[in-house]
C-alpha atoms as a PDB file:
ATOM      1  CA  UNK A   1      84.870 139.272 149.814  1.00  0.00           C
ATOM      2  CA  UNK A   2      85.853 141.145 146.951  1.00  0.00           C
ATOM      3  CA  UNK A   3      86.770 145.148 147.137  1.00  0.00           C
ATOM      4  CA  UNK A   4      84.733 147.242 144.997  1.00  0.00           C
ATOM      5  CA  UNK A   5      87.495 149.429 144.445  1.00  0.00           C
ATOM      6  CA  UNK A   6      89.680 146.517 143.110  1.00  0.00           C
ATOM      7  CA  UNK A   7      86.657 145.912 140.127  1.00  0.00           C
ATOM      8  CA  UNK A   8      86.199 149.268 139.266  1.00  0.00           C
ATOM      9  CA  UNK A   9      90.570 149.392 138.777  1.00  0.00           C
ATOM     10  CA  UNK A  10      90.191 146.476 136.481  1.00  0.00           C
ATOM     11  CA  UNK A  11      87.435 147.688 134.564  1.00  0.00           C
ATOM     12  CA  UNK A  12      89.015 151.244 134.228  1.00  0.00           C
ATOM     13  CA  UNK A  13      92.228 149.429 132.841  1.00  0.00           C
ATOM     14  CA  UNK A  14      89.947 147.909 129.667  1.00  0.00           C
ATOM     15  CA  UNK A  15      88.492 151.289 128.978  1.00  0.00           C
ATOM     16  CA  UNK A  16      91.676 152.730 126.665  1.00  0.00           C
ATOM     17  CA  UNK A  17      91.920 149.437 124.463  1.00  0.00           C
ATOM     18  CA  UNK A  18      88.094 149.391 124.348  1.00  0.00           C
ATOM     19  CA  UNK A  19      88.427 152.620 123.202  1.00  0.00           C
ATOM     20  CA  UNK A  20      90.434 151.718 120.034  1.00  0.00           C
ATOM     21  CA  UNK A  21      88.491 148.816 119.457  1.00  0.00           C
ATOM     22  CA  UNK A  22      85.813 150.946 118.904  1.00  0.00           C
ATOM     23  CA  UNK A  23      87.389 153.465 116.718  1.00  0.00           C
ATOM     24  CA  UNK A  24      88.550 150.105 114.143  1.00  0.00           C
ATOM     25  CA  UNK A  25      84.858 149.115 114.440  1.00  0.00           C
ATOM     26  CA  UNK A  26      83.735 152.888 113.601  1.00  0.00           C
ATOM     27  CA  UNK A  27      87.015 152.803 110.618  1.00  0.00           C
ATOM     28  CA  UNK A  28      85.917 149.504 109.070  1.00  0.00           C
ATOM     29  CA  UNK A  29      84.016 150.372 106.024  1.00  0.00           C
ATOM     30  CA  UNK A  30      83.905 147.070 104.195  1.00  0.00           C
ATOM     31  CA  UNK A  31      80.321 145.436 102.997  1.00  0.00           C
ATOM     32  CA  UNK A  32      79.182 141.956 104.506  1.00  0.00           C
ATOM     33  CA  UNK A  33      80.931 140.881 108.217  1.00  0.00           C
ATOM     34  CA  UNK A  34      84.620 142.181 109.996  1.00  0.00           C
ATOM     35  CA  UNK A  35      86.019 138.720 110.981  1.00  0.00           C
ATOM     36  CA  UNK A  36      87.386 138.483 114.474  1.00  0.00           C
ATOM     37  CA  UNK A  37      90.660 138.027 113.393  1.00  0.00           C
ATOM     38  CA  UNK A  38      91.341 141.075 111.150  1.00  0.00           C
ATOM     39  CA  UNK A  39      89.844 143.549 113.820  1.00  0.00           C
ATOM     40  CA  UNK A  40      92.378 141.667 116.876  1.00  0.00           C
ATOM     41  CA  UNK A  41      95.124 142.151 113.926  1.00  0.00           C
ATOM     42  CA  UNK A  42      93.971 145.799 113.868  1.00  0.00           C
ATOM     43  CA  UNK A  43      93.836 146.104 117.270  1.00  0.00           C
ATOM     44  CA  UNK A  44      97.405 144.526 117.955  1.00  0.00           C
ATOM     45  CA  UNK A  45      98.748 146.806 115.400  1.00  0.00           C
ATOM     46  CA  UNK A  46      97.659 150.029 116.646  1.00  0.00           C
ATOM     47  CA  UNK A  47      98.537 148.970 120.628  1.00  0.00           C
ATOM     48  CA  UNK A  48     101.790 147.387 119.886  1.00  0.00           C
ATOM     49  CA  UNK A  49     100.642 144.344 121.844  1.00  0.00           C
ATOM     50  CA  UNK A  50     102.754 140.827 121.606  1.00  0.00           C
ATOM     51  CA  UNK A  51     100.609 137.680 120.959  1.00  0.00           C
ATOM     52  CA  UNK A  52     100.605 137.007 124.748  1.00  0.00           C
ATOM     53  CA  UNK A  53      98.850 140.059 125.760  1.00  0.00           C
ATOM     54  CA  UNK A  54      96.172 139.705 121.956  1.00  0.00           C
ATOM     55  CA  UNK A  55      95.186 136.376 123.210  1.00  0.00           C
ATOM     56  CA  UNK A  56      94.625 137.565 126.639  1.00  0.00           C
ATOM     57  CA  UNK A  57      92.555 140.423 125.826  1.00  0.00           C
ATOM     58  CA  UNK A  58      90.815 138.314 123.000  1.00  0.00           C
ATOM     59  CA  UNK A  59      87.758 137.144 125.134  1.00  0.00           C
ATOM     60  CA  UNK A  60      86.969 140.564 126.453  1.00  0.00           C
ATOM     61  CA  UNK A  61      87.044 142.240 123.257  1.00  0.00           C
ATOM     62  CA  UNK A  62      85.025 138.959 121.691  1.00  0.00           C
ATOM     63  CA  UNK A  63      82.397 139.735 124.701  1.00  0.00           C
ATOM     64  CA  UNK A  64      82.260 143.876 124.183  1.00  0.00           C
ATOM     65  CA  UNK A  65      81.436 143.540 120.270  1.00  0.00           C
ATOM     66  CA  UNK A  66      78.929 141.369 121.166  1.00  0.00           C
ATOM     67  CA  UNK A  67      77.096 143.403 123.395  1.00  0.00           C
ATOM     68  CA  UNK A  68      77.713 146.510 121.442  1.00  0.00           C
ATOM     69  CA  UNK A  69      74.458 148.582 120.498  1.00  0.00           C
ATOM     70  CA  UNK A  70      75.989 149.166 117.302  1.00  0.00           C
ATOM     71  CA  UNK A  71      77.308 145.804 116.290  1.00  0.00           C
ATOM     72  CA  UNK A  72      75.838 142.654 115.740  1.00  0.00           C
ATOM     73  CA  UNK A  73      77.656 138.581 115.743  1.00  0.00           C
ATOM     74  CA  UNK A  74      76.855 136.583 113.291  1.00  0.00           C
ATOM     75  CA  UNK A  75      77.930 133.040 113.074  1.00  0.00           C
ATOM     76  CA  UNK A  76      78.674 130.231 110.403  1.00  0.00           C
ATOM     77  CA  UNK A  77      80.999 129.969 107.563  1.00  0.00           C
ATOM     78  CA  UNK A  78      80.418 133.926 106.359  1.00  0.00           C
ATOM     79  CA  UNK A  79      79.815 134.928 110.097  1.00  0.00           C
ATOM     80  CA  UNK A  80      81.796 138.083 111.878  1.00  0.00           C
ATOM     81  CA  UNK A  81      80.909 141.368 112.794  1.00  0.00           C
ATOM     82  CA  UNK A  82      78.338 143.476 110.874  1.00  0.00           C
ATOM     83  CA  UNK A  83      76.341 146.430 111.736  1.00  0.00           C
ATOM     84  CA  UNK A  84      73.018 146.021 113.440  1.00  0.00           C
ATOM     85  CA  UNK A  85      71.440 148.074 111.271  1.00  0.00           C
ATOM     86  CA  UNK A  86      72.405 145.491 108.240  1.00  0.00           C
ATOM     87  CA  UNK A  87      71.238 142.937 110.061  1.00  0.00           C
ATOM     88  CA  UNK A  88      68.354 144.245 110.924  1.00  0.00           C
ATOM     89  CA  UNK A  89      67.652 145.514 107.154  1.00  0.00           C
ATOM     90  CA  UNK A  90      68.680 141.797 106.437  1.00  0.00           C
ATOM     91  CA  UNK A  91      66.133 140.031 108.540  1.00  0.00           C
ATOM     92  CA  UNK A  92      63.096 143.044 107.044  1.00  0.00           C
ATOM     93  CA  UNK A  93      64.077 142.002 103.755  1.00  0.00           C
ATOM     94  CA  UNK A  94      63.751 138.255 104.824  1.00  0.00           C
ATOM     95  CA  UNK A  95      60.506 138.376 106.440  1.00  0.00           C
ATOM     96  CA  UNK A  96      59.307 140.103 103.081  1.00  0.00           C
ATOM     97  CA  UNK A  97      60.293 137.563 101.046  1.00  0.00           C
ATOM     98  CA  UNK A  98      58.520 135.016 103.190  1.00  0.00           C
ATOM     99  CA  UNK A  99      55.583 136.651 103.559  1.00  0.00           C
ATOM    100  CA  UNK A 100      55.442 136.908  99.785  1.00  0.00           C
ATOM    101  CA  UNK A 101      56.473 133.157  99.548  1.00  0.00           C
ATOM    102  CA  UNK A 102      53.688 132.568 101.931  1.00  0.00           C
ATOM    103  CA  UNK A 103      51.062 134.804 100.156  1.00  0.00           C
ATOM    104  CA  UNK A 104      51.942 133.226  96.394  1.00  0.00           C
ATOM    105  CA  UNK A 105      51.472 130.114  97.804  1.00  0.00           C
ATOM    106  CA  UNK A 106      48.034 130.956  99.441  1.00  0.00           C
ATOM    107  CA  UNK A 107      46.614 132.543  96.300  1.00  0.00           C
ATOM    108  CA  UNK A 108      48.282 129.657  93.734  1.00  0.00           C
ATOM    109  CA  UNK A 109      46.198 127.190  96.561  1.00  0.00           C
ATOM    110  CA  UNK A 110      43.160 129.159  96.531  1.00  0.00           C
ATOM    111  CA  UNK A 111      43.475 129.242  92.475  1.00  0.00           C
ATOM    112  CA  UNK A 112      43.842 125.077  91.877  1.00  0.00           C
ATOM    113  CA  UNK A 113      40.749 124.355  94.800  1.00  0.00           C
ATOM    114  CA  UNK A 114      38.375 126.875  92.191  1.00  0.00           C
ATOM    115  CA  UNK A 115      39.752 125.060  89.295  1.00  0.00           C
ATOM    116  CA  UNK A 116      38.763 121.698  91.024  1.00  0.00           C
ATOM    117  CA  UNK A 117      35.485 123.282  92.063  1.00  0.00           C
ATOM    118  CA  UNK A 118      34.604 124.105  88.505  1.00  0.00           C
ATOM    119  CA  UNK A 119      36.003 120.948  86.885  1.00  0.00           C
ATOM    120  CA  UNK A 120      33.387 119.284  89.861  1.00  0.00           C
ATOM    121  CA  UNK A 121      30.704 121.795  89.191  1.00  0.00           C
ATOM    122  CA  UNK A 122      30.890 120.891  84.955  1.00  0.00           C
ATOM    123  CA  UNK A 123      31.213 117.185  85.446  1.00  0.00           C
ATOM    124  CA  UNK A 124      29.059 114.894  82.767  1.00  0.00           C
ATOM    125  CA  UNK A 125      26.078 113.378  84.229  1.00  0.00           C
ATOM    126  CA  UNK A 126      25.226 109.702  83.926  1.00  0.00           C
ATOM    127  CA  UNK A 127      22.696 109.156  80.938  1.00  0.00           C
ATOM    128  CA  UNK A 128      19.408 108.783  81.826  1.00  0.00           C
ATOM    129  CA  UNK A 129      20.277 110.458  85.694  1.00  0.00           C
ATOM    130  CA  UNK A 130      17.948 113.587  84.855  1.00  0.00           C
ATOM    131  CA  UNK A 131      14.828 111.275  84.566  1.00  0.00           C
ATOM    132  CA  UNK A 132      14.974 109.215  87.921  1.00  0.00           C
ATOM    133  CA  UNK A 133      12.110 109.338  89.669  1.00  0.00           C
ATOM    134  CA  UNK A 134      11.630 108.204  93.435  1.00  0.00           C
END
């Protein structure tokens, strides 16, 4: 069974690097996404850490960005960090453009079935079709 004091000394011990990888997070100013390895090169920098103790620390860092409030993963060839609030903005501006997509498409649909309607509508009857009687 595990002490509960033993937890709470390990999680106090994260708290200070934590820390500073929050205030490079807060620093970065850049447009588009923070890659993973610039911030742990930031990170290394300021806390003097070898490449032992970066790697170690690497996964809980890795898991704190991504369940920061303030910062959002994103994966894939231009993934990294970025703001929520640009991804957010991102995925408004997204959902705009589909909707539009999607609303074009209805009225450009809507358009071609009148002009078929018409073209139906104005068709030439047969000779002689106006004089059948039953």
């Amino acid at each position: 069974m595990s002490n509960p004091t033993d937890i709470q000394n390990f999680l106090d011990e994260q708290a200070p690097y934590l820390s500073v990888v929050e205030e490079v997070l807060n620093e970065w100013t850049g447009e588009g996404c923070l890659q993973f390895p610039t911030l742990m090169g930031s990170v290394q920098l300021k806390l003097g850490w070898d490449d032992k103790t970066s790697r170690a620390k690497e996964p809980i860092i890795r898991e704190f960005v991504r369940n920061h409030s303030t910062w959002y993963v994103t994966r894939g060839a231009h993934g990294g960090i970025m703001r929520r609030a640009e991804k957010q903005k991102k995925d408004a501006e997204r959902a705009a453009k589909e909707k539009a997509k999607a609303e074009l498409t209805a009225a450009i649909e809507a358009e071609d079935a009148r002009k078929k309607a018409a073209q139906q509508a104005t068709a030439i009857t047969p000779a002689g079709a106006d004089n059948i009687t039953e």
